[in-house]
Protein backbone atom coordinates (compact mmCIF):
# COMPACT_ATOMS: atom_id res chain seq x y z
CA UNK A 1 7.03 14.09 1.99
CA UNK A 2 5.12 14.92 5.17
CA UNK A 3 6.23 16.66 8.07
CA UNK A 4 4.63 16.14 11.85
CA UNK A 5 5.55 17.80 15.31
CA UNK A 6 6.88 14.82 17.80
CA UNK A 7 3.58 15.35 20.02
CA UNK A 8 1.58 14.78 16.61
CA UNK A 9 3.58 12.09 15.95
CA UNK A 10 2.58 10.09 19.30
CA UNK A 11 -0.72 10.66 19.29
CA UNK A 12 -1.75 9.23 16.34
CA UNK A 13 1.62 6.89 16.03
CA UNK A 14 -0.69 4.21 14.11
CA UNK A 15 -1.55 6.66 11.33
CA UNK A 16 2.05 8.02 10.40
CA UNK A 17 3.56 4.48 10.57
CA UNK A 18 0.34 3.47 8.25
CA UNK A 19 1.13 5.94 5.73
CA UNK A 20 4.84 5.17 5.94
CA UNK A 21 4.26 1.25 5.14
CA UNK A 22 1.06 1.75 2.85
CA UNK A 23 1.87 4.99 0.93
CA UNK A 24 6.05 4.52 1.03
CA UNK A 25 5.79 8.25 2.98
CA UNK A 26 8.70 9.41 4.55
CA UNK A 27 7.59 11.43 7.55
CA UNK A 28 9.73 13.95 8.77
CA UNK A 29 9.49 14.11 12.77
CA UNK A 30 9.81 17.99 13.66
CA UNK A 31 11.15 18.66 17.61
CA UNK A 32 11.42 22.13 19.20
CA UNK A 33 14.99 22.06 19.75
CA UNK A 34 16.49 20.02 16.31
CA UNK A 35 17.64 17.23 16.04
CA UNK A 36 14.45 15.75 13.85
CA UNK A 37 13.86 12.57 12.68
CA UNK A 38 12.84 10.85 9.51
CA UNK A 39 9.93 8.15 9.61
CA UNK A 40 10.68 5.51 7.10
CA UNK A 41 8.82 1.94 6.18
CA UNK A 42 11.06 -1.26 6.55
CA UNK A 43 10.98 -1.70 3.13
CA UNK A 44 12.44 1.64 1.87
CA UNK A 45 14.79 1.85 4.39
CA UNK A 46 16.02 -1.79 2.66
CA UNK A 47 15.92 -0.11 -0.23
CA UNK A 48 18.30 2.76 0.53
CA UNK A 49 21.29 0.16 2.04
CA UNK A 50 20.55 -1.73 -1.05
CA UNK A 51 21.43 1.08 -3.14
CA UNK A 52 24.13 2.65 -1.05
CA UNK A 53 26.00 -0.90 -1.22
CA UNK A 54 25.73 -1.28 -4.60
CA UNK A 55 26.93 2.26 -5.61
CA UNK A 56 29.64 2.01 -3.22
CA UNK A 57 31.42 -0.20 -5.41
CA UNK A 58 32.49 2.06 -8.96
CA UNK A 59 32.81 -1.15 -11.02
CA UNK A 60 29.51 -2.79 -10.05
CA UNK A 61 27.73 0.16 -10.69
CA UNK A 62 28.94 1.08 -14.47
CA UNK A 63 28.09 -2.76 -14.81
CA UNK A 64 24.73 -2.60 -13.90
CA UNK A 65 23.84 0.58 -15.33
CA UNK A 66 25.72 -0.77 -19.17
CA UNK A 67 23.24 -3.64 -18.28
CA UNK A 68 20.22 -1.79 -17.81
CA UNK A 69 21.32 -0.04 -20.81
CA UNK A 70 22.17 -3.04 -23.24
CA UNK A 71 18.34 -3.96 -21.68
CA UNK A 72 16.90 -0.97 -22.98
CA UNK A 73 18.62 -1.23 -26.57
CA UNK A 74 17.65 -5.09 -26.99
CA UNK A 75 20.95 -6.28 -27.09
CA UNK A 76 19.98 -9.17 -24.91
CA UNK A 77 19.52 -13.06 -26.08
CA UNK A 78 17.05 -15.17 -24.60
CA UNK A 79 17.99 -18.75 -23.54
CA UNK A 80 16.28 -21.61 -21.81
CA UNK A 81 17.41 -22.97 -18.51
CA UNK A 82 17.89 -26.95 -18.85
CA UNK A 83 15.53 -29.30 -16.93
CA UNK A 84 17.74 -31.92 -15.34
């Protein structure tokens, strides 16, 4: 994670929102008096609401994670989808 000061930040704007998008870096935006902000690509920031939906739900989340597990174990049976 990288930290910047807010006049950093705005002078070279095109670099931190670069390595946010290319490298997935957060960027933490420093300002003298609090209040700082984090820097994130569109993609990760996608990526946290899709993970704080699905673990909001208890159920959906033990089901996924037996899933992943049942993966990992090879207790899985491959089928073919039907051509119609």
């Amino acid at each position: 994670m990288m930290a910047v000061n807010y006049s950093t930040l705005r002078e070279n704007l095109k670099k931190y929102c670069d390595a946010a998008n290319q490298d997935l870096e957060p960027i933490i935006v420093t300002r003298k008096n609090g209040g700082n902000v984090v820097l994130i690509s569109e993609s990760e920031y996608n990526n946290l609401l899709e993970n704080l939906y699905i673990r909001s739900d208890p159920e959906y989340y033990n089901k996924l994670l037996k899933s992943i597990e049942e993966l990992k174990s090879g207790k899985t049976l491959r089928s073919e989808l039907a051509d119609e």
